[in-house]
C-alpha atoms as a PDB file:
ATOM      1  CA  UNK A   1       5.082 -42.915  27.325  1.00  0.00           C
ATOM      2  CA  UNK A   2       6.533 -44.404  23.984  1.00  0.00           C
ATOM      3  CA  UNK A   3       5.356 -44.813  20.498  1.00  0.00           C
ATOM      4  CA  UNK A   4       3.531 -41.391  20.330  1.00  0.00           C
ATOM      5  CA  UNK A   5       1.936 -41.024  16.854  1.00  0.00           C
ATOM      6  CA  UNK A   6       2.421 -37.052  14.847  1.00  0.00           C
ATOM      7  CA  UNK A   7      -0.668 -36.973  12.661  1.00  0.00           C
ATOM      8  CA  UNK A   8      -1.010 -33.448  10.388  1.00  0.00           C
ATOM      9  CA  UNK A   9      -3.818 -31.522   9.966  1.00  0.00           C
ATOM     10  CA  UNK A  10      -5.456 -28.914   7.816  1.00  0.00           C
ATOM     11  CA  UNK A  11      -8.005 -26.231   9.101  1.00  0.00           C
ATOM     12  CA  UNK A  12      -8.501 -22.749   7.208  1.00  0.00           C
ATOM     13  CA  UNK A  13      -5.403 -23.270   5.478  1.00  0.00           C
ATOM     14  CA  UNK A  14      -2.956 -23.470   8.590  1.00  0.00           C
ATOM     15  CA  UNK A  15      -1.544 -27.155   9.479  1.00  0.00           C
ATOM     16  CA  UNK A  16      -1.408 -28.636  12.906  1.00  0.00           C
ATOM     17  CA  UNK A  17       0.416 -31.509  14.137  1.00  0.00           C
ATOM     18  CA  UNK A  18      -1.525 -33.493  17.153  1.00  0.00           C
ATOM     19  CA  UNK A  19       0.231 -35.687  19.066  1.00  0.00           C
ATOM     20  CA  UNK A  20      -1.650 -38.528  20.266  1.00  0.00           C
ATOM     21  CA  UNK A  21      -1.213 -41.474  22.554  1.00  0.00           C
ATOM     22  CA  UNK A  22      -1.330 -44.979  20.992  1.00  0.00           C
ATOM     23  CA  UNK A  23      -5.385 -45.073  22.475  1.00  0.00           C
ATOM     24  CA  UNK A  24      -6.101 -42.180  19.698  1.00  0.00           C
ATOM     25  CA  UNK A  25      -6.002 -39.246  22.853  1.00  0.00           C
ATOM     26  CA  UNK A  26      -4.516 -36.399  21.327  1.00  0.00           C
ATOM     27  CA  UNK A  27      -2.488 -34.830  24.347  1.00  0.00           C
ATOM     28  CA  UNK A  28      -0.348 -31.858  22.571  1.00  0.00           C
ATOM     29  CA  UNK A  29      -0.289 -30.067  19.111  1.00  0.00           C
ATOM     30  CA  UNK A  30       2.476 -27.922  17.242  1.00  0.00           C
ATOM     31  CA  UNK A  31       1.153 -24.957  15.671  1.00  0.00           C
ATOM     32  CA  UNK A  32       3.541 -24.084  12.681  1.00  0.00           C
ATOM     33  CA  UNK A  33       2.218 -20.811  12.708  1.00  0.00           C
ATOM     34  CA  UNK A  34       2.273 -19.587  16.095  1.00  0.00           C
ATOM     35  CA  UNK A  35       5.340 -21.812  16.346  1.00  0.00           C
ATOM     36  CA  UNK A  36       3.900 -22.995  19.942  1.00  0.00           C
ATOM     37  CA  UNK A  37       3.715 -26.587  20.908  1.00  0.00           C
ATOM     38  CA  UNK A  38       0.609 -26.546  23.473  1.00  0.00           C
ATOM     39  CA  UNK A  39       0.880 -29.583  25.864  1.00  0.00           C
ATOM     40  CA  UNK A  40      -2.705 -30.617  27.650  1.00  0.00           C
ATOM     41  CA  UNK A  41      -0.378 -32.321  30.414  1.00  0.00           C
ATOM     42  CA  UNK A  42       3.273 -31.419  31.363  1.00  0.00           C
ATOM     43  CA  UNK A  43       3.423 -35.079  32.346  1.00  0.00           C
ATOM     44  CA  UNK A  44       4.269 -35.286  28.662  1.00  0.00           C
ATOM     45  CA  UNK A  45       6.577 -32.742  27.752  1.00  0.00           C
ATOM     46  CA  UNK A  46       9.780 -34.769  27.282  1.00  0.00           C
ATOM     47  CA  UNK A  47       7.960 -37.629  25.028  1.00  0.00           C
ATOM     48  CA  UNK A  48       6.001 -35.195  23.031  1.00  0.00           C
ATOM     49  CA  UNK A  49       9.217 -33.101  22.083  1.00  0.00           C
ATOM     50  CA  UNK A  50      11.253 -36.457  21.691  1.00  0.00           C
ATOM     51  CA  UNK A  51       8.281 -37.082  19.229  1.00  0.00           C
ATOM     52  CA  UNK A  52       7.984 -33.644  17.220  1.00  0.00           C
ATOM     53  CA  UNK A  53      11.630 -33.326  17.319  1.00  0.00           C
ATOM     54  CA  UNK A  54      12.038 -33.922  13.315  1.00  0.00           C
ATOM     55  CA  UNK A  55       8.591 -31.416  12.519  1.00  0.00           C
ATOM     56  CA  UNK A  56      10.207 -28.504  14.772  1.00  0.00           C
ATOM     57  CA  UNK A  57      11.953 -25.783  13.217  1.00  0.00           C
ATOM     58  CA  UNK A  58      13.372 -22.350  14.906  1.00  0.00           C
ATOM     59  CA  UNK A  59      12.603 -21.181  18.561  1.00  0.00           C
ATOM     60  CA  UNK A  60       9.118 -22.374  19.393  1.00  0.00           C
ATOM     61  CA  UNK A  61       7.392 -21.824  23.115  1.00  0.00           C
ATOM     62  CA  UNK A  62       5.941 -24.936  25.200  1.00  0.00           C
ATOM     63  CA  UNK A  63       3.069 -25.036  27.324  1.00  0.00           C
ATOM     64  CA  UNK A  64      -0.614 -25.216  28.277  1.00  0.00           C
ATOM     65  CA  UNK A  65      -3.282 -24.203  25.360  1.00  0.00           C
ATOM     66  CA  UNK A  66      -4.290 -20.482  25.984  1.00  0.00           C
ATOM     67  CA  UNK A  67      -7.279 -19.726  27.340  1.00  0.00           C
ATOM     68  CA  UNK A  68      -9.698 -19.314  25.118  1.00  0.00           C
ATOM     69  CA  UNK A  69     -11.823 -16.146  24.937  1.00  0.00           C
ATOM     70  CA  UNK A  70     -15.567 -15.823  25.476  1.00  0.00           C
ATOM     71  CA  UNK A  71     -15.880 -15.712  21.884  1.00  0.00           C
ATOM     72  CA  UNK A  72     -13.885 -18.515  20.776  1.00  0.00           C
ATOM     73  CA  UNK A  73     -15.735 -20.739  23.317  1.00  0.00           C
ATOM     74  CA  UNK A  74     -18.851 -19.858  21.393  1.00  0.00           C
ATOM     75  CA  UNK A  75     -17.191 -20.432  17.872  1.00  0.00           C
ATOM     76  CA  UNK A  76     -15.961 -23.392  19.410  1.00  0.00           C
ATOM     77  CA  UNK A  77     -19.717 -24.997  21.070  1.00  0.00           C
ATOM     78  CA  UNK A  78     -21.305 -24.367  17.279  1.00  0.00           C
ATOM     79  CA  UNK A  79     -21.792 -27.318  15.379  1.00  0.00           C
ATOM     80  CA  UNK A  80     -20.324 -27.376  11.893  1.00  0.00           C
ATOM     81  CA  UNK A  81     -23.702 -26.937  10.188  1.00  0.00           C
ATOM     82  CA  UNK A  82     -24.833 -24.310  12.529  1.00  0.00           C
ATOM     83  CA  UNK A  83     -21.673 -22.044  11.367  1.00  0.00           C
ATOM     84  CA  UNK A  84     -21.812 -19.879   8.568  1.00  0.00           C
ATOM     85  CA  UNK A  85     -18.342 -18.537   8.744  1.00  0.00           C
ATOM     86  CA  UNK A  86     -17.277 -21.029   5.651  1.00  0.00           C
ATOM     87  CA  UNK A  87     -20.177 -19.561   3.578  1.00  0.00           C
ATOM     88  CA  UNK A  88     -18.420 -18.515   0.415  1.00  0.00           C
ATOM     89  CA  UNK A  89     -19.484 -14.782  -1.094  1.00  0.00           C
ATOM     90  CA  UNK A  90     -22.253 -15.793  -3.168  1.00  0.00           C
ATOM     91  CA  UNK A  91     -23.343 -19.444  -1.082  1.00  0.00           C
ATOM     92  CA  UNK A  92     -26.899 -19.492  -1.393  1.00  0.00           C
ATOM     93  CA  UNK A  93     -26.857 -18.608  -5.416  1.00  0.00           C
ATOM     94  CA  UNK A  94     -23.992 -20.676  -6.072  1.00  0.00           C
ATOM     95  CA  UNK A  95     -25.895 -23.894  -4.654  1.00  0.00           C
ATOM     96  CA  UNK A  96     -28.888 -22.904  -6.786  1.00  0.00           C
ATOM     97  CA  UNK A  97     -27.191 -22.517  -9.546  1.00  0.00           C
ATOM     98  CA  UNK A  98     -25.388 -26.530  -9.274  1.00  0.00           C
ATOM     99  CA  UNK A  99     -29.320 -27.762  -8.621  1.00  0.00           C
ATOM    100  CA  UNK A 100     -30.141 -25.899 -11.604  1.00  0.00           C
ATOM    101  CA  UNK A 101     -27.725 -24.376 -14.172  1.00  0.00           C
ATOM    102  CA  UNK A 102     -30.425 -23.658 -16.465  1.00  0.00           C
ATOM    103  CA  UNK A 103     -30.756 -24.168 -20.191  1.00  0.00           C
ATOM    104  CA  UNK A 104     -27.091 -24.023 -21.661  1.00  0.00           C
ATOM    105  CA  UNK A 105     -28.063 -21.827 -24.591  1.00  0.00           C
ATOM    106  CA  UNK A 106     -30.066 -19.300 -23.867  1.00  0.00           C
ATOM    107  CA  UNK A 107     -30.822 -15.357 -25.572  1.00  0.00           C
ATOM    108  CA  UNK A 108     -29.775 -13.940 -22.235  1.00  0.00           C
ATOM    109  CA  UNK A 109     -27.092 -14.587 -19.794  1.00  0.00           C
ATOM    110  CA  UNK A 110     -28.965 -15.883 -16.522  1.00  0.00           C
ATOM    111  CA  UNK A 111     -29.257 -12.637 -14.057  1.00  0.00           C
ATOM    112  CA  UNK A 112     -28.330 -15.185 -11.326  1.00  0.00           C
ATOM    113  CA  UNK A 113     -24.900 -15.366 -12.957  1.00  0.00           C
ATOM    114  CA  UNK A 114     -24.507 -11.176 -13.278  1.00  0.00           C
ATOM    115  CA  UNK A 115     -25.769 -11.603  -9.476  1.00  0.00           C
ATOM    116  CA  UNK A 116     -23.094 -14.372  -8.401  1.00  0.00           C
ATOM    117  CA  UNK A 117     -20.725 -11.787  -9.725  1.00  0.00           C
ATOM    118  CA  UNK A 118     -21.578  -9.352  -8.171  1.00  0.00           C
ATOM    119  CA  UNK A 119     -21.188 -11.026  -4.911  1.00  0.00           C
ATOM    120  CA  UNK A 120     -18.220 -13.034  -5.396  1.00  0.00           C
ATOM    121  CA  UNK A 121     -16.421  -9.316  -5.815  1.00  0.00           C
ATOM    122  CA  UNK A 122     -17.687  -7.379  -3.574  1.00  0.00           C
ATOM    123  CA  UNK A 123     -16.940 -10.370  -1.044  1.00  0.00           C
ATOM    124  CA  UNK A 124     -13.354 -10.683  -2.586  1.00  0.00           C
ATOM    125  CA  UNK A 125     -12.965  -7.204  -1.361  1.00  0.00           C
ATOM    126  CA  UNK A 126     -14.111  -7.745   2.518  1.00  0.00           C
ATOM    127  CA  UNK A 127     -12.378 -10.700   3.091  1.00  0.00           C
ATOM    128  CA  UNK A 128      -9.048  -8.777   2.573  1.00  0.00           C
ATOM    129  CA  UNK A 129     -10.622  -6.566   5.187  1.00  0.00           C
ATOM    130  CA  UNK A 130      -9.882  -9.250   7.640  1.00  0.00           C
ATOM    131  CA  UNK A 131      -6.412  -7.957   8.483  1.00  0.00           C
ATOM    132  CA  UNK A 132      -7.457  -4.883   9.723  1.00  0.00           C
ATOM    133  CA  UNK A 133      -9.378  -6.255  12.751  1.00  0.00           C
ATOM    134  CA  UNK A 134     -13.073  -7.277  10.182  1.00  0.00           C
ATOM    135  CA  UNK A 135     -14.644  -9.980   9.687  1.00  0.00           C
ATOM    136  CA  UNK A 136     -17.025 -10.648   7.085  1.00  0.00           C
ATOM    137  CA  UNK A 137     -20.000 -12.920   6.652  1.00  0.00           C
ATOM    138  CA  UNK A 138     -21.890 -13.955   3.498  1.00  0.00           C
ATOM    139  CA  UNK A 139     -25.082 -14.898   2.395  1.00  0.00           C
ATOM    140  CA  UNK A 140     -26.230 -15.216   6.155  1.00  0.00           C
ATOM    141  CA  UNK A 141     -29.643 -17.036   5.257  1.00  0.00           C
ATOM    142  CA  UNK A 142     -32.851 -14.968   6.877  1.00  0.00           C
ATOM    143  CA  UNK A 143     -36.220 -16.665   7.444  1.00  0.00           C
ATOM    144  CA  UNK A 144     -38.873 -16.282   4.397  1.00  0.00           C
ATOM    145  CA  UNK A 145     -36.003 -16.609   1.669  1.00  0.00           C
ATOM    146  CA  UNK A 146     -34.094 -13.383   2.460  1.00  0.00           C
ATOM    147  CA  UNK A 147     -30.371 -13.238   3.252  1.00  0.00           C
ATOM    148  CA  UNK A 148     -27.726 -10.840   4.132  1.00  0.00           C
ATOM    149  CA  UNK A 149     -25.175 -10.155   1.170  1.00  0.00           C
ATOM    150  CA  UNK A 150     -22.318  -9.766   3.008  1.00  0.00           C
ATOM    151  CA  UNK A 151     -22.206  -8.681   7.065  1.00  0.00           C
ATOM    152  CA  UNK A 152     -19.490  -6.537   7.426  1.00  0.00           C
ATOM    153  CA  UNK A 153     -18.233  -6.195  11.713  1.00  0.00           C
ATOM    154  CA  UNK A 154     -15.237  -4.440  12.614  1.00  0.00           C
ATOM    155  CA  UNK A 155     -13.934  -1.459  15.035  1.00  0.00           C
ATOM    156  CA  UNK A 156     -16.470   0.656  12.566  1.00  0.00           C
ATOM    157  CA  UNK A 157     -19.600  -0.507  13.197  1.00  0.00           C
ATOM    158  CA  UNK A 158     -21.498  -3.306  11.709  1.00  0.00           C
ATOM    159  CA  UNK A 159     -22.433  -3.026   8.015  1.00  0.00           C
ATOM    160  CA  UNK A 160     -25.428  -5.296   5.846  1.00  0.00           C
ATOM    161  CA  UNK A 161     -23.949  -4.653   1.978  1.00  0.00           C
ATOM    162  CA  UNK A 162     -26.375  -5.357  -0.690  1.00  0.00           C
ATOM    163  CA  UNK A 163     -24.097  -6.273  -4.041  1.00  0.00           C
ATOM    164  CA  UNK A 164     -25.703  -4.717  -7.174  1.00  0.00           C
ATOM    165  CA  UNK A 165     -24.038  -5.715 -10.920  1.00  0.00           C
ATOM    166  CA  UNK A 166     -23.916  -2.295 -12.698  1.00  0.00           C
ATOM    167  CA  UNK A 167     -21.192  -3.306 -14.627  1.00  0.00           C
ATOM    168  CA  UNK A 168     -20.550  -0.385 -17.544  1.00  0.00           C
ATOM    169  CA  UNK A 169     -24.304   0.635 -16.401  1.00  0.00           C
ATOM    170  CA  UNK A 170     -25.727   4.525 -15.829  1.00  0.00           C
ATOM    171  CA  UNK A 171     -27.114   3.610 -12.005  1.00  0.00           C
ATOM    172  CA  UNK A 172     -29.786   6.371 -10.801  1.00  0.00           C
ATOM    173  CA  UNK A 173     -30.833   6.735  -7.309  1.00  0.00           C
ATOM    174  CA  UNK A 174     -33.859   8.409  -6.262  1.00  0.00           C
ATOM    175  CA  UNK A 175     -35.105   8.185  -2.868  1.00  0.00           C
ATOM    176  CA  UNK A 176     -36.352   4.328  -2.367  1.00  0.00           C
ATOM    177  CA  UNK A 177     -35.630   3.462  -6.111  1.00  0.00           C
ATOM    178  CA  UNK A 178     -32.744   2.411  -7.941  1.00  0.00           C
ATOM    179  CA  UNK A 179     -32.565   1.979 -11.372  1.00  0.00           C
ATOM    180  CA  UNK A 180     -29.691   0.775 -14.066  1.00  0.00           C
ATOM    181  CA  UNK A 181     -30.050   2.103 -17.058  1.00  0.00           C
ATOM    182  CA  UNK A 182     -33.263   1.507 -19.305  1.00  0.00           C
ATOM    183  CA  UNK A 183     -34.595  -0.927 -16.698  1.00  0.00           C
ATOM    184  CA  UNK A 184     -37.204  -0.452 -13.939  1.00  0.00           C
ATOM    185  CA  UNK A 185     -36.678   1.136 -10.733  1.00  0.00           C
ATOM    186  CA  UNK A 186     -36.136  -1.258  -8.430  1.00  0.00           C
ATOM    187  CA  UNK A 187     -36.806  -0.579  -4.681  1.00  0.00           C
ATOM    188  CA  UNK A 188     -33.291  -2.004  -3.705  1.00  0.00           C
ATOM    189  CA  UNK A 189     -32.590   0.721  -0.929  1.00  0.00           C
ATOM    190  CA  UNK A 190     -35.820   0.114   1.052  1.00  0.00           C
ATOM    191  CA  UNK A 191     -34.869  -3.551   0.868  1.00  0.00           C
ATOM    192  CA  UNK A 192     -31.536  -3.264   1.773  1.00  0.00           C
ATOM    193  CA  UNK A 193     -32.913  -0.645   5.324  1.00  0.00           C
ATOM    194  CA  UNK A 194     -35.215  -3.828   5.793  1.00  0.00           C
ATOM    195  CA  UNK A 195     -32.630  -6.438   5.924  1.00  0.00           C
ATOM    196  CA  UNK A 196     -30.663  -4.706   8.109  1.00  0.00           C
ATOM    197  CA  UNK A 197     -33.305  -3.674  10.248  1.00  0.00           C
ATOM    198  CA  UNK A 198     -33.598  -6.983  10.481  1.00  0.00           C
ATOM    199  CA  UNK A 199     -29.867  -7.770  11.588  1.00  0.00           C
ATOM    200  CA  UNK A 200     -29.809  -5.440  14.031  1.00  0.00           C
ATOM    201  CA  UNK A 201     -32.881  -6.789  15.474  1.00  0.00           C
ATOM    202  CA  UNK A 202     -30.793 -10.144  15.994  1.00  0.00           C
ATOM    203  CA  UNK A 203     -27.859  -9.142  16.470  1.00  0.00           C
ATOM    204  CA  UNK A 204     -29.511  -6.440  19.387  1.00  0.00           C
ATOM    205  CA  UNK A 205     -26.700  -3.686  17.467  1.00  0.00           C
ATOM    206  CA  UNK A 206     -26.791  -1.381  15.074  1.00  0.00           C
ATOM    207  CA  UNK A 207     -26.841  -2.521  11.795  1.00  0.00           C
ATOM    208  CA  UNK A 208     -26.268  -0.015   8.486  1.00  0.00           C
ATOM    209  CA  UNK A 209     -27.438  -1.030   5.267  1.00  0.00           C
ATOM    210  CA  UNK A 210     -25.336  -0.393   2.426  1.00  0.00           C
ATOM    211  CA  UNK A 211     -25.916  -0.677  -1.144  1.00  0.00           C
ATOM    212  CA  UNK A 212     -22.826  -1.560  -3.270  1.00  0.00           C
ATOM    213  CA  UNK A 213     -22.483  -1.081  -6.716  1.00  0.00           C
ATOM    214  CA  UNK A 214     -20.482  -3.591  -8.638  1.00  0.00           C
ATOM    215  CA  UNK A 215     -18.420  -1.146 -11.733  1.00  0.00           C
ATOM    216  CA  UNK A 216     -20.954   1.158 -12.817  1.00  0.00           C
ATOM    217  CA  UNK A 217     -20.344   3.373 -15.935  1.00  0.00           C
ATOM    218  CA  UNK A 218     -21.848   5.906 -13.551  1.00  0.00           C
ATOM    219  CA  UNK A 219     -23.389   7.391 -10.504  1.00  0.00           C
ATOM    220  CA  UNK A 220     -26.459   9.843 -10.526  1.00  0.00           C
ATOM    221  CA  UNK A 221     -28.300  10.322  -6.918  1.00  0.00           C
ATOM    222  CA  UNK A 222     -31.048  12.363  -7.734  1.00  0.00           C
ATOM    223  CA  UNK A 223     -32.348  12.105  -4.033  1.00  0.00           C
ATOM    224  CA  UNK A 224     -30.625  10.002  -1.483  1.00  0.00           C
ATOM    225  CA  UNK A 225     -32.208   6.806   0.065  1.00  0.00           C
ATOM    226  CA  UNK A 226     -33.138   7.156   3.512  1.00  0.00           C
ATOM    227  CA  UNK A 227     -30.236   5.801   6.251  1.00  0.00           C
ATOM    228  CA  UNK A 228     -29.103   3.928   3.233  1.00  0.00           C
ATOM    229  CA  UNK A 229     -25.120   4.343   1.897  1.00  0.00           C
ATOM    230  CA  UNK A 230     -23.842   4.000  -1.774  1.00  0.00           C
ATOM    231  CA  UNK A 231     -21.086   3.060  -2.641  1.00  0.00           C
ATOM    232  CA  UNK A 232     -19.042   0.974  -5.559  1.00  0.00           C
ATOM    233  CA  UNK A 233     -16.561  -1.682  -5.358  1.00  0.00           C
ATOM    234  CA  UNK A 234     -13.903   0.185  -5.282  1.00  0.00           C
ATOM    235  CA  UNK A 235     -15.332   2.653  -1.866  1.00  0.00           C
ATOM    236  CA  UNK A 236     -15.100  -0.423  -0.301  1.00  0.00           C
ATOM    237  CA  UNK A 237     -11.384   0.044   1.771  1.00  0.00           C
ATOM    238  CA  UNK A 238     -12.872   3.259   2.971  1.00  0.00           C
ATOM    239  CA  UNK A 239     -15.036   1.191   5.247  1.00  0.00           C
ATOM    240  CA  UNK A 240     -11.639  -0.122   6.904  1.00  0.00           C
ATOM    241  CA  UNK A 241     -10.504   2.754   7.659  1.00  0.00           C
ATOM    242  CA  UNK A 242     -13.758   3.778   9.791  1.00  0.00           C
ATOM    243  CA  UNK A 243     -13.252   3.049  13.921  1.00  0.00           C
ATOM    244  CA  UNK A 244     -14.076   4.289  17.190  1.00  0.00           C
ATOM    245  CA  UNK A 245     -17.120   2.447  17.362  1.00  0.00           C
ATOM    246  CA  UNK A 246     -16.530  -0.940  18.170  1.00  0.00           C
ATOM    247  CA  UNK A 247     -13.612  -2.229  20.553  1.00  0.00           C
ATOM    248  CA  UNK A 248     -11.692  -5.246  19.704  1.00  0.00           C
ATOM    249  CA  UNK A 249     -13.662  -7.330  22.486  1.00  0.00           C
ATOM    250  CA  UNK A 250     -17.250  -6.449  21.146  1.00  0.00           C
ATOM    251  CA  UNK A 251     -16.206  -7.294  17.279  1.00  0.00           C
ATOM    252  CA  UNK A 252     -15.127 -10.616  18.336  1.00  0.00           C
ATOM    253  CA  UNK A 253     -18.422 -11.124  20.625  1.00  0.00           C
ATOM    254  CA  UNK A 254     -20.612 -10.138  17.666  1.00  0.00           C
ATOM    255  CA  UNK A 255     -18.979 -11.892  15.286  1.00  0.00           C
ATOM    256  CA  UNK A 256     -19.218 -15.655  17.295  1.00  0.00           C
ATOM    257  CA  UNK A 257     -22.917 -14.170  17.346  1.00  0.00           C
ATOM    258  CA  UNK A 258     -23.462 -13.636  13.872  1.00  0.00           C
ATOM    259  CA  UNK A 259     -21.756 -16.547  12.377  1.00  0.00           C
ATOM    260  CA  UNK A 260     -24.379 -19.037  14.393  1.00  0.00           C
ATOM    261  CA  UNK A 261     -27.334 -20.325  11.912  1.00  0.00           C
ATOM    262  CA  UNK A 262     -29.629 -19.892  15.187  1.00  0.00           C
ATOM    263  CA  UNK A 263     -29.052 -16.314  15.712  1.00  0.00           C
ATOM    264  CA  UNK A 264     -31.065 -15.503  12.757  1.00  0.00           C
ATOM    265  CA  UNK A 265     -34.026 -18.393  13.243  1.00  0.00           C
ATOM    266  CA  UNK A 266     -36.405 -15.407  14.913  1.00  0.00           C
ATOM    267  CA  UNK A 267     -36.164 -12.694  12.447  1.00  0.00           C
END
């Protein structure tokens, strides 16, 4: 086989160079990363490493694709709108806020924007969580207009997180109400129990809510919320270092579940 063409790629911020055959048939692809060329036919080896030979650096290993695992089949089946691993912390208020930014000068800042912030920190937070064997999902959409924060799954548990903006605000829990400073109560831990309730139902695990509190001046529980957890920001590592719950197999299972659109079309 001759003129084999090296075309790179970019996925999730790792590059791939495909090999393909001068019909477009990709048959091999260096992964810089894993520093593995994987060859879908050892008929090819010799022309596909004539042909990589000026991309390859260091010792890399040659053969057949690994297997893939139960769960990366499934990530793999989903269709790219069906997946909402790409949703950035914050999706579904970020897209409402490009359809309508609102007036430009206005008394008060837009509470979408304290929102957005809210959940583009907290979110900031879990991703970095991923090393440690989590994965996080955000703004997982829920039928009737709700949505799931963030969906925190890892050898802990699984967690729905609920980002509040009490930035340099007195927060005060009492039972089912939460309330920042001179404001109202706001019901926020019932409706955090609910959502989750609601993930667990679909996901057929348990699912603990988890209200997190984005830099508040201060704390006050006067009586805690049912099944519900508070924490701030800055509690958020703690959740990391939680295990015993999950094993490595069912994280990845659940996760490949949770990222699919259709998962949550029944809730």
């Amino acid at each position: 086989m001759s003129r084999l063409r090296v075309i790179p790629t970019y996925r999730h911020g790792r590059e791939r160079l495909y090999v393909c055959s001068t019909d477009g048939r990709n048959i091999a692809w260096y992964d810089r990363e894993a520093a593995r060329v994987n060859l879908l036919s050892e008929d090819h080896r010799e022309d596909v490493l004539d042909a990589l030979g000026p991309f390859l650096t260091g010792q890399v290993a040659v053969g057949p694709p690994p297997v893939p695992t139960p769960a990366e089949l499934a990530r793999l089946s989903l269709h790219p709108d069906d997946d909402l691993a790409p949703n950035r912390p914050g999706e579904a208020l970020l897209v409402a806020l490009e359809r309508d930014p609102g007036p430009a000068h206005r008394l008060r800042p837009d509470p979408r924007r304290r929102a957005l912030e809210a959940e583009q920190s907290v979110g900031e937070v879990l991703d970095r969580l991923d090393g440690a064997g989590w994965h996080a999902l955000h703004s997982v959409p829920l039928p009737g207009g709700d949505r799931v924060h963030h969906l925190l799954i890892g050898p802990g548990g699984l967690f729905a997180l609920h980002a509040v903006h009490a930035r340099k605000q007195k927060v005060t829990v009492d039972g089912p109400l939460l309330t920042l400073g001179r404001r109202d109560p706001l019901p926020l831990p019932r409706d955090v129990r609910a959502v989750a309730a609601r993930a667990s139902y679909a996901l057929t695990a348990e699912v603990r809510p988890v209200l997190c509190l984005l830099a508040p001046a201060s704390v006050n529980v006067a009586a805690p919320p049912r099944g519900v957890r508070i924490v701030t920001d800055t509690d958020l590592p703690e959740l990391a270092r939680q295990g015993g719950v999950l094993k490595p197999a069912d994280v990845e299972a659940l996760h490949a579940m949770a990222r699919d659109r259709t998962t949550w079309a029944r809730v």
